[in-house]
Protein backbone atom coordinates (compact mmCIF):
# COMPACT_ATOMS: atom_id res chain seq x y z
CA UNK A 1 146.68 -64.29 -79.85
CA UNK A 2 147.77 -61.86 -82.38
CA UNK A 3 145.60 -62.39 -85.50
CA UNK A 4 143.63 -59.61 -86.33
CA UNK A 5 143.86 -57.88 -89.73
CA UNK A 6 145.42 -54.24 -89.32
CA UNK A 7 142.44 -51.80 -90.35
CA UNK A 8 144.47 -49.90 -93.55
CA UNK A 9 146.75 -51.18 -96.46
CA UNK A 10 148.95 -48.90 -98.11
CA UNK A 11 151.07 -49.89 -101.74
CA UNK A 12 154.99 -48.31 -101.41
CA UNK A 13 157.53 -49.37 -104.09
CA UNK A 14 155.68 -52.36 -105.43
CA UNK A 15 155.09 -53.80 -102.30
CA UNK A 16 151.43 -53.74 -99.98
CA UNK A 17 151.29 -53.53 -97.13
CA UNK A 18 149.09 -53.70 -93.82
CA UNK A 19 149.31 -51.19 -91.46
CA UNK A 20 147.88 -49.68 -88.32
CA UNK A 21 147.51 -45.97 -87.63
CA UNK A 22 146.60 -45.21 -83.82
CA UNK A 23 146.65 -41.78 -81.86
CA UNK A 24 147.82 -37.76 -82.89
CA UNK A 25 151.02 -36.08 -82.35
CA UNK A 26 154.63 -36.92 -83.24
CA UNK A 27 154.76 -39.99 -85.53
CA UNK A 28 156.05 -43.15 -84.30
CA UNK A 29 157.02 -45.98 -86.52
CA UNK A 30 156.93 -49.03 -84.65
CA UNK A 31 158.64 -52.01 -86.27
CA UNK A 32 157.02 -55.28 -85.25
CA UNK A 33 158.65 -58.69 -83.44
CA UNK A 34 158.68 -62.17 -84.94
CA UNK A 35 155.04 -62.83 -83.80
CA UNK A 36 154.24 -60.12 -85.60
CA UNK A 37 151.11 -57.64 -84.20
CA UNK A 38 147.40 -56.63 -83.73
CA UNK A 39 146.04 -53.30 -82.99
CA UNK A 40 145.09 -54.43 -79.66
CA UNK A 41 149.08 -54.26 -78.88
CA UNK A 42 149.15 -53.03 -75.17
CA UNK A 43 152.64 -51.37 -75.91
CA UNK A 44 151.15 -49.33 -79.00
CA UNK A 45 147.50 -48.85 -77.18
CA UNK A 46 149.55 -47.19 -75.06
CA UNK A 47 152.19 -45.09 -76.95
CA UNK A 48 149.04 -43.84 -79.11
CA UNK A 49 148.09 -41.57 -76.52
CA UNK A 50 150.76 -39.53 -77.00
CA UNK A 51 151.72 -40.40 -80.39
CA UNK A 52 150.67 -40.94 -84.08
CA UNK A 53 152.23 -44.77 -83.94
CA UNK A 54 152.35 -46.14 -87.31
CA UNK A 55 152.88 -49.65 -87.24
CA UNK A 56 152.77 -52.08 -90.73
CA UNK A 57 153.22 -55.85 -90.85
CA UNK A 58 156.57 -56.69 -92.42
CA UNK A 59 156.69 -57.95 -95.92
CA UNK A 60 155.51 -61.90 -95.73
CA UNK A 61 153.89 -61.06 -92.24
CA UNK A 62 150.44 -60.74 -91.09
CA UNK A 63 148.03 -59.74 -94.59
CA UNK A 64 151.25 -58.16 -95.60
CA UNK A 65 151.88 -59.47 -99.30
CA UNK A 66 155.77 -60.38 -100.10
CA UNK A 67 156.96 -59.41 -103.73
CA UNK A 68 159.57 -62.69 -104.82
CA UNK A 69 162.34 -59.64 -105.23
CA UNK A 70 162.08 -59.01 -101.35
CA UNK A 71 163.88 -61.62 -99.25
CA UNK A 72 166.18 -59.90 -96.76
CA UNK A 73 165.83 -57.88 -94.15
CA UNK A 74 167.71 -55.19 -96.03
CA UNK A 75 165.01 -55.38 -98.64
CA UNK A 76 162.31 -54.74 -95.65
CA UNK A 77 164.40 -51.63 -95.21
CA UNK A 78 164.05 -49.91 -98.47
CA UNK A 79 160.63 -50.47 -97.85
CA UNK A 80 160.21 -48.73 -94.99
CA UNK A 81 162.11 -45.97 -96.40
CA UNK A 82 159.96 -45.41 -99.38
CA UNK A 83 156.87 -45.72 -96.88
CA UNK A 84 158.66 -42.78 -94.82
CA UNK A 85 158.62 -40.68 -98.18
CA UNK A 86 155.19 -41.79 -99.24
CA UNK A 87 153.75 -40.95 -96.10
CA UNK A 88 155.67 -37.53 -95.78
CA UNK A 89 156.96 -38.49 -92.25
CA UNK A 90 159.81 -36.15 -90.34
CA UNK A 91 160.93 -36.14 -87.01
CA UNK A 92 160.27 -39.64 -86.41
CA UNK A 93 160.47 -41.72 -83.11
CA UNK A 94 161.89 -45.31 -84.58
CA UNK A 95 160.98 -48.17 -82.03
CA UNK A 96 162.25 -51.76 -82.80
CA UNK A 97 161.19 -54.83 -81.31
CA UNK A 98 163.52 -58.08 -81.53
CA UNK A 99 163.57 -58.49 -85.16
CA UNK A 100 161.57 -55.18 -85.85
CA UNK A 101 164.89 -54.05 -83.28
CA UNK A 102 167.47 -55.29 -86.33
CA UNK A 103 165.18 -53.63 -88.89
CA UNK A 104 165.14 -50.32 -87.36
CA UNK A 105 169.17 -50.26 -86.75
CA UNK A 106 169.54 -51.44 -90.09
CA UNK A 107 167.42 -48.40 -91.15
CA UNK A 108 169.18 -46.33 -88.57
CA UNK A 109 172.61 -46.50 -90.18
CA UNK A 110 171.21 -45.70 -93.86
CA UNK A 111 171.54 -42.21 -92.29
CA UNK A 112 168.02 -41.07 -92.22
CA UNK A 113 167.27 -37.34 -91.17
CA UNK A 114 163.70 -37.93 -90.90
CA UNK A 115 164.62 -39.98 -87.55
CA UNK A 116 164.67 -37.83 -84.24
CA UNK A 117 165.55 -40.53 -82.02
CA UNK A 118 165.44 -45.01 -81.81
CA UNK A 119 164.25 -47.11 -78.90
CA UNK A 120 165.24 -50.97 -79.40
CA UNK A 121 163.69 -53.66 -77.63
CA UNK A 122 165.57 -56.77 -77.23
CA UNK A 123 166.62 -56.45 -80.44
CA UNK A 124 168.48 -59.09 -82.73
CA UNK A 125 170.70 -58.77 -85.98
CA UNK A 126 173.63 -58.30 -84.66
CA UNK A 127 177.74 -61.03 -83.63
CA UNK A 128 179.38 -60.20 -80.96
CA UNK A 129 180.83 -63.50 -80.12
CA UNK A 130 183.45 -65.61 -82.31
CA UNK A 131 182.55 -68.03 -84.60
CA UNK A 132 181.96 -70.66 -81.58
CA UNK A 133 179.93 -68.80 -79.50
CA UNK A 134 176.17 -68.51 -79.93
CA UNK A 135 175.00 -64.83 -79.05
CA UNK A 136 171.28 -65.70 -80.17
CA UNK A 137 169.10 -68.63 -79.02
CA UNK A 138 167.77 -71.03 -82.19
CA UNK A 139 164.79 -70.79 -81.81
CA UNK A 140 164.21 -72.54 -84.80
CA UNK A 141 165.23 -75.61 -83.12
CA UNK A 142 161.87 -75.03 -80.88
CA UNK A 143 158.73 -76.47 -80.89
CA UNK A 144 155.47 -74.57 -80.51
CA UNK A 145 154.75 -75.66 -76.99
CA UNK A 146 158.58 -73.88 -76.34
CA UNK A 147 157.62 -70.68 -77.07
CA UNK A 148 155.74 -69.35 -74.24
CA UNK A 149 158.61 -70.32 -72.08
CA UNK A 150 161.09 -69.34 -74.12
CA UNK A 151 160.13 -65.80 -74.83
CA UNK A 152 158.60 -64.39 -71.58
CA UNK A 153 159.96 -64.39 -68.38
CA UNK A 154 156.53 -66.11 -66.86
CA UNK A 155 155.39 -68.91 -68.74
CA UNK A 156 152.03 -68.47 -67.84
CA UNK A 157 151.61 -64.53 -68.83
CA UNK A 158 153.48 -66.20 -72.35
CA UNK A 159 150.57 -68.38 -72.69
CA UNK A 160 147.74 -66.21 -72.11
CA UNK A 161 149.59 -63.33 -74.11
CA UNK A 162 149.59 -66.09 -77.08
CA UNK A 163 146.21 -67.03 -76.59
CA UNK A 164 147.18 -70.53 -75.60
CA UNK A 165 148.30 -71.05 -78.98
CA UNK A 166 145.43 -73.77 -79.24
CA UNK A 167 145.28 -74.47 -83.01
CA UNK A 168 142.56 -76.63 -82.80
CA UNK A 169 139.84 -73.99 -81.78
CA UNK A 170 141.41 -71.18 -84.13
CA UNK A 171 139.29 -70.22 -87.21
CA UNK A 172 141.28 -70.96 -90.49
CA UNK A 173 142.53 -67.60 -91.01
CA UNK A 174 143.82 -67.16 -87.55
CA UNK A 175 146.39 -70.25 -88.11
CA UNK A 176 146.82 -68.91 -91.24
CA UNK A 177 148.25 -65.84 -90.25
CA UNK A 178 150.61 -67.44 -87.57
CA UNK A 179 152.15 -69.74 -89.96
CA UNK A 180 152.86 -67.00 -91.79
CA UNK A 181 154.53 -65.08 -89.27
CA UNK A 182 156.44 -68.33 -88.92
CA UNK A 183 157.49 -68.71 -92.62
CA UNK A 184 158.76 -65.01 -92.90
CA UNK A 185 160.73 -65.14 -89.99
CA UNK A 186 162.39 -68.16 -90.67
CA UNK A 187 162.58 -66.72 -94.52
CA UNK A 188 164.67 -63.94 -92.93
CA UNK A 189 166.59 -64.96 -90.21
CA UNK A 190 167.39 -68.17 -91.31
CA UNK A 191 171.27 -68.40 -92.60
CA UNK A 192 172.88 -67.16 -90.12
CA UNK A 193 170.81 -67.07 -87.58
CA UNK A 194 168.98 -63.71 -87.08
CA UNK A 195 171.84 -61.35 -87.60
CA UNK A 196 173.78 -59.50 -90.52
CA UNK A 197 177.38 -60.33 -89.95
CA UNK A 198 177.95 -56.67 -91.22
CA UNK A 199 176.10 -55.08 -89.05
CA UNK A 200 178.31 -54.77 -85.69
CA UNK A 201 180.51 -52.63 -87.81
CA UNK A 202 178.30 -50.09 -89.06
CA UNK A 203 176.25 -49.47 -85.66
CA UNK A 204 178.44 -46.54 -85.42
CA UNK A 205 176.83 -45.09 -87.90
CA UNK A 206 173.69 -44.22 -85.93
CA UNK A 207 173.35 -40.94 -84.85
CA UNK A 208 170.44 -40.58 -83.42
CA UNK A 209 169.45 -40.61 -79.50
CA UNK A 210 168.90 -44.39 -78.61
CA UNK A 211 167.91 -45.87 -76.06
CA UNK A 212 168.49 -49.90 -75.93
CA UNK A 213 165.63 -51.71 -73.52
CA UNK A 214 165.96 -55.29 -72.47
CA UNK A 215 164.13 -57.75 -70.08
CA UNK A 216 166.27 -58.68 -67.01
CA UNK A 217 165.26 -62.77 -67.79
CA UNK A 218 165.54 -62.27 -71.73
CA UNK A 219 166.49 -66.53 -72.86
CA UNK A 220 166.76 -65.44 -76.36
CA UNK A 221 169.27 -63.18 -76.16
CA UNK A 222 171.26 -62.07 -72.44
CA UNK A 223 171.10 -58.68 -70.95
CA UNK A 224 175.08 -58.98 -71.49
CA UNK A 225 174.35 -59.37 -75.21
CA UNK A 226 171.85 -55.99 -74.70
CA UNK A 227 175.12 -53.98 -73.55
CA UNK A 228 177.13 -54.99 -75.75
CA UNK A 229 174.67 -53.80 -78.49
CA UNK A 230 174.19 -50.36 -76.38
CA UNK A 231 177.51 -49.78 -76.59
CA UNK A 232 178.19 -50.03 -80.02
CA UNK A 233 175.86 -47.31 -80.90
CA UNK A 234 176.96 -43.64 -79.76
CA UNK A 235 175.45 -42.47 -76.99
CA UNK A 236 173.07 -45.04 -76.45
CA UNK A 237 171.58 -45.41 -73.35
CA UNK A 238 170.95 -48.71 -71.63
CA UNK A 239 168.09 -50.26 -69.57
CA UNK A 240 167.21 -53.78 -67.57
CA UNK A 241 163.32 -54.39 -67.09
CA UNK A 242 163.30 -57.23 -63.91
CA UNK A 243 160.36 -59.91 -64.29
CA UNK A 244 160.83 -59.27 -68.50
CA UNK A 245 161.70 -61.62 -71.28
CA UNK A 246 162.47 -61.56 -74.02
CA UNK A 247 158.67 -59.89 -75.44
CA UNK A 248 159.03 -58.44 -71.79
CA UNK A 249 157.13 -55.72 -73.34
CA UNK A 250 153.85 -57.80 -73.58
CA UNK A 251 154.23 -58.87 -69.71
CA UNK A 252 154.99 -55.55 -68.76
CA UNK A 253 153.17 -52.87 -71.05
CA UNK A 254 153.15 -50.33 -68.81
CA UNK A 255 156.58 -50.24 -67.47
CA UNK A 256 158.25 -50.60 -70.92
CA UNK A 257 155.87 -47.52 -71.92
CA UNK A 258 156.96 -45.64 -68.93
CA UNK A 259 160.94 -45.98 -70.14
CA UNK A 260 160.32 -45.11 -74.08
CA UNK A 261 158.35 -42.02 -72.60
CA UNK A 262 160.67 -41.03 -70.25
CA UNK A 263 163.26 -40.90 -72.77
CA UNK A 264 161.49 -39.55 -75.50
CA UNK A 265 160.87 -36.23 -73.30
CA UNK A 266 164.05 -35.87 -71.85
């Protein structure tokens, strides 16, 4: 279960946040899912070998204070961008999971030099459908025992990757922290339902490499959906994980790793 405090805390803008710095090299600002993260991540245990990964909990996630003035996900982004500046940061690999996915295109099309190239995973934020057509699941229609199901491809992987999600036997601070994760999420994505109606229109604005990774059995949101999102950005690239849902990358670690590397050196 991901409950851990991040080791280091850093103050940008008014806002505090936690953070985990793994590994040397290139930085790599990894932008957390819904769930939000631990620094015994498999993805970013295994992008630190080859990377500086920097990886903070979103405002109103984890130990991650939210100021009352931040309440959208565009306010998460000006964040980030004063934590670039603060922390000096150039030639950046931006990787995105699901909602950390929407953050980092969001930050993407501010225009950012610093960024060298994006990797999204499954990510949300964005309408492709009309107004009757539901492009991303609600999964705040869901109930706890939904979510192993609903967000990896094997149910039981989801469940031991969640730590059986057994409330009763957590410590205090432990269920602390995921109803927190909970609350900001829902905070954010609420109304409408994890996506900036602006955003399909600006994707074009990215011009950075990208490459757009998705798990084959996704339920949150289709591999169809993951196309359609690849080809609204430039250039982007496009690839299907089999046995993956939709946080393929925790059932999978090694062959979602073995993509973002790929790509990165090519």
């Amino acid at each position: 279960m991901f409950i851990s405090p991040l080791p280091d805390r850093r103050t940008v803008a008014g806002a505090e946040l936690e953070l985990l710095i793994k590994g040397e090299g290139q930085p790599l600002l990894l932008l957390h899912a819904g769930h939000g993260i631990e620094e015994r991540d498999p993805l970013i245990e295994r992008l630190s070998k080859h990377y500086k990964v920097i990886a903070p909990s979103h405002p109103g996630f984890g130990n991650s204070p939210r100021p009352d003035e931040i309440d959208t996900v565009d306010d998460i982004v000006y964040v980030y961008l004063d934590l670039i500046e603060d922390l000096g940061l150039t030639d950046i690999v931006l990787v995105g999971i699901s909602f950390g996915g929407w953050i980092a295109a969001e930050l993407a099309i501010k225009g950012s030099g610093r960024f060298s190239k994006m990797v999204l995973i499954d990510p949300v934020g964005v309408k492709f459908g009309d107004r009757e057509t539901r492009d991303i699941f609600d999964i705040y229609s869901t109930t706890i025992d939904d979510i192993p199901g609903l967000f990896f491809a094997d149910r039981e992987k989801g469940m031991t990757a969640l730590g059986q999600l057994d409330f009763q036997n957590m410590d205090e601070d432990a269920v602390a922290r995921f109803a927190r994760n909970r609350e900001a999420l829902l905070l954010y994505g609420w109304s409408p339902t994890l996506y900036n109606p602006k955003l399909k229109g600006r994707l074009h604005r990215i011009k950075v490499p990208t490459l757009v990774l998705w798990g084959a059995d996704d339920s949150v949101v289709s591999a169809e959906y993951g196309r359609k999102y690849a080809d609204a950005i430039p250039g982007a690239q496009f690839e299907v994980i089999e046995k993956a849902g939709h946080y393929g990358y925790l059932e999978q670690p090694a062959a979602f790793a073995d993509k973002i590397e790929t790509f990165l050196k090519s």
